[in-house]
C-alpha atoms as a PDB file:
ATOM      1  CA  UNK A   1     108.882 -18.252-124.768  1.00  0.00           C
ATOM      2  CA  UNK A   2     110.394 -21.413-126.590  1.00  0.00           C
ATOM      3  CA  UNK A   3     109.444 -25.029-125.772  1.00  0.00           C
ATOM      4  CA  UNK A   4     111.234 -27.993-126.301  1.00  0.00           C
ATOM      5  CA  UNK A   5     110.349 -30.010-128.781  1.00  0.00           C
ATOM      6  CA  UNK A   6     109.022 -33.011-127.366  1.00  0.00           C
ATOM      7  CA  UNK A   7     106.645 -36.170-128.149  1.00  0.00           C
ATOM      8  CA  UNK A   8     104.371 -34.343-126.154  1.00  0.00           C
ATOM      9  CA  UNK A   9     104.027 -31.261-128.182  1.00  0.00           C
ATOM     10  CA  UNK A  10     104.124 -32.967-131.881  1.00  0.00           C
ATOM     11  CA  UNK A  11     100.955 -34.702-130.225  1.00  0.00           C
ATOM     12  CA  UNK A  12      99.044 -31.702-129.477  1.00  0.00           C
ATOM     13  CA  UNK A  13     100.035 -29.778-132.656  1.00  0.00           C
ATOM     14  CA  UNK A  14      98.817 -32.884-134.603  1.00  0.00           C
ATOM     15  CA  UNK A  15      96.167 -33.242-132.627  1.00  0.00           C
ATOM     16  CA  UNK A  16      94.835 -29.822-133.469  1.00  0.00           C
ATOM     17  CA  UNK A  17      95.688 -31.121-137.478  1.00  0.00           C
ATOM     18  CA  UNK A  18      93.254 -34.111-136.762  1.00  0.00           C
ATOM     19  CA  UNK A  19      90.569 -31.363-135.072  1.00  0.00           C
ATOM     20  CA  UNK A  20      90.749 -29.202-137.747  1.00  0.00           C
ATOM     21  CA  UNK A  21      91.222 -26.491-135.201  1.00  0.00           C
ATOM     22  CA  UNK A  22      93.788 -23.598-136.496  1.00  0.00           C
ATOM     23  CA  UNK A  23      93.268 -21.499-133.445  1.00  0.00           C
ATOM     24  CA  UNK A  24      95.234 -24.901-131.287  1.00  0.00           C
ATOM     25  CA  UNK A  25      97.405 -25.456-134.425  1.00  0.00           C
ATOM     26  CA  UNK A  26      98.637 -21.826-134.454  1.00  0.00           C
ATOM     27  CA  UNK A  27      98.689 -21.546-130.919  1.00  0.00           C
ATOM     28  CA  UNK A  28     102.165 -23.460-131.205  1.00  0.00           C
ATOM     29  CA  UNK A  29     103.863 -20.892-133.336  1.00  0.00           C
ATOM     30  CA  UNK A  30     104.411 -17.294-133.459  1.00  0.00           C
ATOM     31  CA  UNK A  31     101.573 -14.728-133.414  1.00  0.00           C
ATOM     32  CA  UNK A  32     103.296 -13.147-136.766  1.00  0.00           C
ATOM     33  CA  UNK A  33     103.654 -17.102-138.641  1.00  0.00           C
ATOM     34  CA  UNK A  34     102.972 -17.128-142.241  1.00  0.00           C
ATOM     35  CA  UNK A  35     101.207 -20.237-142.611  1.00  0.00           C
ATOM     36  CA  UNK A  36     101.250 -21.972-146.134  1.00  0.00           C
ATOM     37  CA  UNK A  37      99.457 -24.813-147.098  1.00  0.00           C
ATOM     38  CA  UNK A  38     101.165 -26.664-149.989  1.00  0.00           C
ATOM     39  CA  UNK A  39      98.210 -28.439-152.355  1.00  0.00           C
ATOM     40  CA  UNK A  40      98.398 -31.878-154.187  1.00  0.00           C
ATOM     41  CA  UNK A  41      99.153 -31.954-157.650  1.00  0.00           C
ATOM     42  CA  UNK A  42      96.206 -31.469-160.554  1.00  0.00           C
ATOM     43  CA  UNK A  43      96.314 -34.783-162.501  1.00  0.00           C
ATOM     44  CA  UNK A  44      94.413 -34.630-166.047  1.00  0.00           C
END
């Protein structure tokens, strides 16, 4: 099942980012998601 993308659902996904909680973060996306975190440059 597919939801619109809304206001409404950016604001729980980020909400989950602000939580720190991956279970509600992933709970938006497919059970078979790859999920890659990109990292910040190394400086020196």
């Amino acid at each position: 099942m597919t939801r619109k993308v809304t206001i409404e659902l950016l604001d729980e996904i980020q909400d989950g980012f602000n939580q720190q909680d991956v279970d509600a973060i992933l709970s938006h996306f497919a059970d078979d998601c790859e999920w890659l975190m990109g990292a910040m440059p190394q400086f020196g």
